[in-house]
N, C-alpha and C. Protein backbone atom coordinates (compact mmCIF):
# COMPACT_ATOMS: atom_id res chain seq x y z
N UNK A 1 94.06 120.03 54.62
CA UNK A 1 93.30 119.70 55.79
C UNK A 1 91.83 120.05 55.56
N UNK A 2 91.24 118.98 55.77
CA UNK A 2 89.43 119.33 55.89
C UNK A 2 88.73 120.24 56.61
N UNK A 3 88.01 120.85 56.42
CA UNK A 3 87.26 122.17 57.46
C UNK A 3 86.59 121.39 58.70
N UNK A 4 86.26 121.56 59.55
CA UNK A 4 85.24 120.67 60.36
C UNK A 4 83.75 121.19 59.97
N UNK A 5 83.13 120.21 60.16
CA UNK A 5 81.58 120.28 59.50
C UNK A 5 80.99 121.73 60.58
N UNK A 6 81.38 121.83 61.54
CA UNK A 6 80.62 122.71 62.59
C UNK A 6 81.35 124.51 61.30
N UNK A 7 82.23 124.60 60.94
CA UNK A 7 83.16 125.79 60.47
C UNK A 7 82.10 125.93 59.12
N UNK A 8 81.85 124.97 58.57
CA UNK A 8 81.25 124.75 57.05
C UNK A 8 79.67 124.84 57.35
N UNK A 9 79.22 124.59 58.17
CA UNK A 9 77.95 125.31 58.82
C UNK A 9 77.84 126.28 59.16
N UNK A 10 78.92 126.82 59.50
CA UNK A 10 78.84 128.58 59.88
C UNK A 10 78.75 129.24 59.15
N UNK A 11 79.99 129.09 57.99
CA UNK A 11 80.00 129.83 56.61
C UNK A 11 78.55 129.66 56.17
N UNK A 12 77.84 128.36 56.02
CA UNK A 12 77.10 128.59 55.19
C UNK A 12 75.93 129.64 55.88
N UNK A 13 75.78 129.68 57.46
CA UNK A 13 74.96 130.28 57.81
C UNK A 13 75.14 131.53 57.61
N UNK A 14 76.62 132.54 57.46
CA UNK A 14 76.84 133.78 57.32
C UNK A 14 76.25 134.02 55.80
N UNK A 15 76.61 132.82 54.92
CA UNK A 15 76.67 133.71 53.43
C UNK A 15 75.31 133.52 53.17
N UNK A 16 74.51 132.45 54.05
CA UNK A 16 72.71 132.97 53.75
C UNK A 16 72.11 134.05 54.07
N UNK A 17 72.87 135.08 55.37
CA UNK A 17 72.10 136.04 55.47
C UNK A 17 73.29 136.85 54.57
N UNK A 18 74.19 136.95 54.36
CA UNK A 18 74.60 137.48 53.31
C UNK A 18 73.69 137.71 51.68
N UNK A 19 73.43 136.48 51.45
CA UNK A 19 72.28 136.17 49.87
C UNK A 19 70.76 136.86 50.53
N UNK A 20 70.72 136.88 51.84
CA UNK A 20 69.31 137.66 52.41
C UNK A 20 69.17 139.16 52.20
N UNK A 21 70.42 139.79 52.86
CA UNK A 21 70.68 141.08 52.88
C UNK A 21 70.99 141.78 51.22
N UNK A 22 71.77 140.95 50.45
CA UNK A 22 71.73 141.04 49.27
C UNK A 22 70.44 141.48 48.42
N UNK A 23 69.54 140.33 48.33
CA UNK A 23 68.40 140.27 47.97
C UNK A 23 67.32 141.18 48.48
N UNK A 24 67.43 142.07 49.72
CA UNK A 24 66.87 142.67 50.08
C UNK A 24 67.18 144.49 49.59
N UNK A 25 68.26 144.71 49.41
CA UNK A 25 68.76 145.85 48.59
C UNK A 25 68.35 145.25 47.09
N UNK A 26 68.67 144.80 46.57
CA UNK A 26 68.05 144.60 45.43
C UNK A 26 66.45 144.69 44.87
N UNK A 27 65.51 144.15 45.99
CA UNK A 27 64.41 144.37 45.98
C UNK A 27 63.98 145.65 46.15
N UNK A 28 64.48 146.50 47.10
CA UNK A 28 64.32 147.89 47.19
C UNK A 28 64.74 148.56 46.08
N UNK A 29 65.65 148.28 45.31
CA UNK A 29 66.02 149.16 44.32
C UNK A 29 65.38 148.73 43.21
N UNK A 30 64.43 147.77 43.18
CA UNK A 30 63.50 147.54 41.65
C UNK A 30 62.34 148.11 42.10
N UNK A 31 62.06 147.93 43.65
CA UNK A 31 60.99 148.83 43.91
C UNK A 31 60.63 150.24 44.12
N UNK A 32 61.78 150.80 44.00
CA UNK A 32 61.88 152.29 44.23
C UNK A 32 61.99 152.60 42.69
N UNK A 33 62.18 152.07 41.85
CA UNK A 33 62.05 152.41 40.26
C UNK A 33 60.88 152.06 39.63
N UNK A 34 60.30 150.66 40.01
CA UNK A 34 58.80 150.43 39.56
C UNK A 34 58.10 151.45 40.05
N UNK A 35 58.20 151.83 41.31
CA UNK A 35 57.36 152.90 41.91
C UNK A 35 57.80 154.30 41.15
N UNK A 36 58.71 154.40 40.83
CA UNK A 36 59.04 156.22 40.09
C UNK A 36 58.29 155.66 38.48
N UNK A 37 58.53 154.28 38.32
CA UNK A 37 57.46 154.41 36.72
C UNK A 37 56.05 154.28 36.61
N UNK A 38 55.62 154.17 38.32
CA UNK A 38 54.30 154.25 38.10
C UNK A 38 53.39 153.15 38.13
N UNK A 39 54.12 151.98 38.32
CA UNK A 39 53.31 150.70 39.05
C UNK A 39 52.72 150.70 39.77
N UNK A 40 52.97 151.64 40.95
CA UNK A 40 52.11 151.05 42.32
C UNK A 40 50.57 151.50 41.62
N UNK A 41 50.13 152.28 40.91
CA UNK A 41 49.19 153.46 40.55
C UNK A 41 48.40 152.13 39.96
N UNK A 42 49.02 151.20 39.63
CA UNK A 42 47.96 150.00 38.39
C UNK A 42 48.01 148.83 38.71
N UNK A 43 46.25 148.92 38.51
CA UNK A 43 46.18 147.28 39.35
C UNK A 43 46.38 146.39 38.47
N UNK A 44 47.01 145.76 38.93
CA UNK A 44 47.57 144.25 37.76
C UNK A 44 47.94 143.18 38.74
N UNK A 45 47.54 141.83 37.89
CA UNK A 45 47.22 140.55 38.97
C UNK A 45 49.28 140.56 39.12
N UNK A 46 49.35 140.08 40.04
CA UNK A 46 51.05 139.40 39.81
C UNK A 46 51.37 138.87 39.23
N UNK A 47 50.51 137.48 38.29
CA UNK A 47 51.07 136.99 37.85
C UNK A 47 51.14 137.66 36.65
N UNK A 48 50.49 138.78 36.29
CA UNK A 48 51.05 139.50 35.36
C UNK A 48 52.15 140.09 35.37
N UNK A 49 52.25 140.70 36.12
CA UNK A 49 53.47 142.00 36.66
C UNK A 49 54.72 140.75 36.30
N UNK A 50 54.84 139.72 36.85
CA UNK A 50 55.76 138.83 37.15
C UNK A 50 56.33 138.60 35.67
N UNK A 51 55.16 138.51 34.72
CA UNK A 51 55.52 138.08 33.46
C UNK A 51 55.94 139.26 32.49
N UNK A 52 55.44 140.57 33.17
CA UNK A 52 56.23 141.47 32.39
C UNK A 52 57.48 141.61 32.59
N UNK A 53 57.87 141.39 34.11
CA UNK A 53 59.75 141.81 34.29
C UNK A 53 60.50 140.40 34.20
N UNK A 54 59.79 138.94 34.05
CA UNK A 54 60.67 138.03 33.02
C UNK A 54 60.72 139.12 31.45
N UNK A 55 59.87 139.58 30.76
CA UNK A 55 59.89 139.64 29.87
C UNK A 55 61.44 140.89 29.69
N UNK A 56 60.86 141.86 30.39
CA UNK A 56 61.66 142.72 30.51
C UNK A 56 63.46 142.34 31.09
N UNK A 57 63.45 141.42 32.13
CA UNK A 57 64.73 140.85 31.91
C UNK A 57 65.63 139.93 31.11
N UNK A 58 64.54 139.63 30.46
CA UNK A 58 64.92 138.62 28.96
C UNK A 58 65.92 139.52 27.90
N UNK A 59 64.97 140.66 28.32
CA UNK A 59 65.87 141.94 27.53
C UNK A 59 66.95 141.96 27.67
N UNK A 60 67.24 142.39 28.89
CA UNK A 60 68.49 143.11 29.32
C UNK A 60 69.55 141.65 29.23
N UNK A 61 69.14 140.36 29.16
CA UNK A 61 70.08 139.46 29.66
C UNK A 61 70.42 138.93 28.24
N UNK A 62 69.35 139.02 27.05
CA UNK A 62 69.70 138.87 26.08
C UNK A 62 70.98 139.51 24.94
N UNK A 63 71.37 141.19 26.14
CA UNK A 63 72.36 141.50 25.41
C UNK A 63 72.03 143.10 24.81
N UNK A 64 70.22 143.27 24.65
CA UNK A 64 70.74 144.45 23.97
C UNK A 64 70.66 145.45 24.67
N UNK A 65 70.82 146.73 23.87
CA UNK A 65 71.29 147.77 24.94
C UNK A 65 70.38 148.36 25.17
N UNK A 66 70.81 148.76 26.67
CA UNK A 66 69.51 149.06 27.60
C UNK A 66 69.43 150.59 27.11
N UNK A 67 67.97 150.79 27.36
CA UNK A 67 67.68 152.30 26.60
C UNK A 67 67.89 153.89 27.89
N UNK A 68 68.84 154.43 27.38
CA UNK A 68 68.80 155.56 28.30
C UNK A 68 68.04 156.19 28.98
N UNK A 69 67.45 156.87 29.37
CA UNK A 69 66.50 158.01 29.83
C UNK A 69 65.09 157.62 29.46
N UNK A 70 63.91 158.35 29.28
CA UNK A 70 63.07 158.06 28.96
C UNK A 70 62.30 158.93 27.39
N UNK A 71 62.75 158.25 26.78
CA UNK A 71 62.60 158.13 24.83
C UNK A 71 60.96 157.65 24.60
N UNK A 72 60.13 157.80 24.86
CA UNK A 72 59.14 157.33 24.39
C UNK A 72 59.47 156.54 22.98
N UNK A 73 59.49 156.87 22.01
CA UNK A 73 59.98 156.41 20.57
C UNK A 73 60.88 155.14 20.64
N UNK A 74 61.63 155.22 21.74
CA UNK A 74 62.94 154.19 21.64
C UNK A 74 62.39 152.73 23.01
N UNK A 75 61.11 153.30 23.82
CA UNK A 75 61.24 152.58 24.58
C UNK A 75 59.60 151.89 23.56
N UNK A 76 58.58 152.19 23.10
CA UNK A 76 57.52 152.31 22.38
C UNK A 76 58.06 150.80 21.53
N UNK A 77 57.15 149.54 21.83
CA UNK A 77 57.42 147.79 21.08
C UNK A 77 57.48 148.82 19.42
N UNK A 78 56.09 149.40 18.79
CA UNK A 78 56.31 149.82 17.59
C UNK A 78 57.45 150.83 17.25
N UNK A 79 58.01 151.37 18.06
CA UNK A 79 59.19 152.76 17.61
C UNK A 79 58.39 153.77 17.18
N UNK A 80 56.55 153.78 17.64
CA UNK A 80 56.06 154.86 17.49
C UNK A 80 55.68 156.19 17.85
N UNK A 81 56.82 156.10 18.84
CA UNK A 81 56.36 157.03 20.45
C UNK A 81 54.71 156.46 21.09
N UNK A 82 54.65 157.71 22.22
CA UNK A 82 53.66 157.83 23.20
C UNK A 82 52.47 157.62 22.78
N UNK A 83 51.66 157.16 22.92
CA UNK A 83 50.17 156.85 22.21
C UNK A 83 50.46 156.38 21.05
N UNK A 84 51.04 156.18 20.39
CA UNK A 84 51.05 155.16 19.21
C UNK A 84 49.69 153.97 19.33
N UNK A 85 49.53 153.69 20.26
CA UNK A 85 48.56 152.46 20.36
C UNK A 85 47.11 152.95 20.47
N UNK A 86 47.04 154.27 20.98
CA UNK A 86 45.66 155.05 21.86
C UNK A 86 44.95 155.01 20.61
N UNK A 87 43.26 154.40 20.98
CA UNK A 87 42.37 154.45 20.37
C UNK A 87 42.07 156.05 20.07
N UNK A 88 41.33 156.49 18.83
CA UNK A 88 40.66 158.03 19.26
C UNK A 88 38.88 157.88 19.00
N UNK A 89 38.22 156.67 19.15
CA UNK A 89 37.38 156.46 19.41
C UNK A 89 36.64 156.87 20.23
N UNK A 90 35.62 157.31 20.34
CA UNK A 90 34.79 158.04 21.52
C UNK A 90 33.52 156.85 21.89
């Protein structure tokens, strides 16, 4: 037996605020971690920011393993730890 169109409009209206409420815990919980690493502190255009956490989810979706704790050395693009990059130029 077919649903009636009015039943199949409902569902869909529950499971949108369902995908709303979803999306809204989710957003809080990337933002309560960007904020403990220190984003809010740096100004950066969005469309940067945007292109770092594609980049950064490219990571995680590509498979490899996500890095524990905070390793400078292990999280560091060269594997050189903390300042690896810092000029000592004056």
């Amino acid at each position: 037996m077919k649903k009636p169109t009015a039943k199949i409009r409902d569902e869909i209206a529950r499971l949108q605020e369902q995908l709303k409420q979803a999306e809204t815990r989710d957003a809080e919980r990337i933002g309560r971690i960007a904020l403990r690493a220190g984003i809010g502190e740096i100004e950066v255009e969005e469309t940067d920011l945007l292109s770092a956490f594609e980049d950064v989810a490219g990571r995680f979706r590509a498979g490899t393993k996500p890095v524990q704790g905070r390793n400078p050395a292990a999280t560091s693009p060269n594997g050189a730890g903390e300042g690896a990059g810092e000029s000592t130029e004056t």
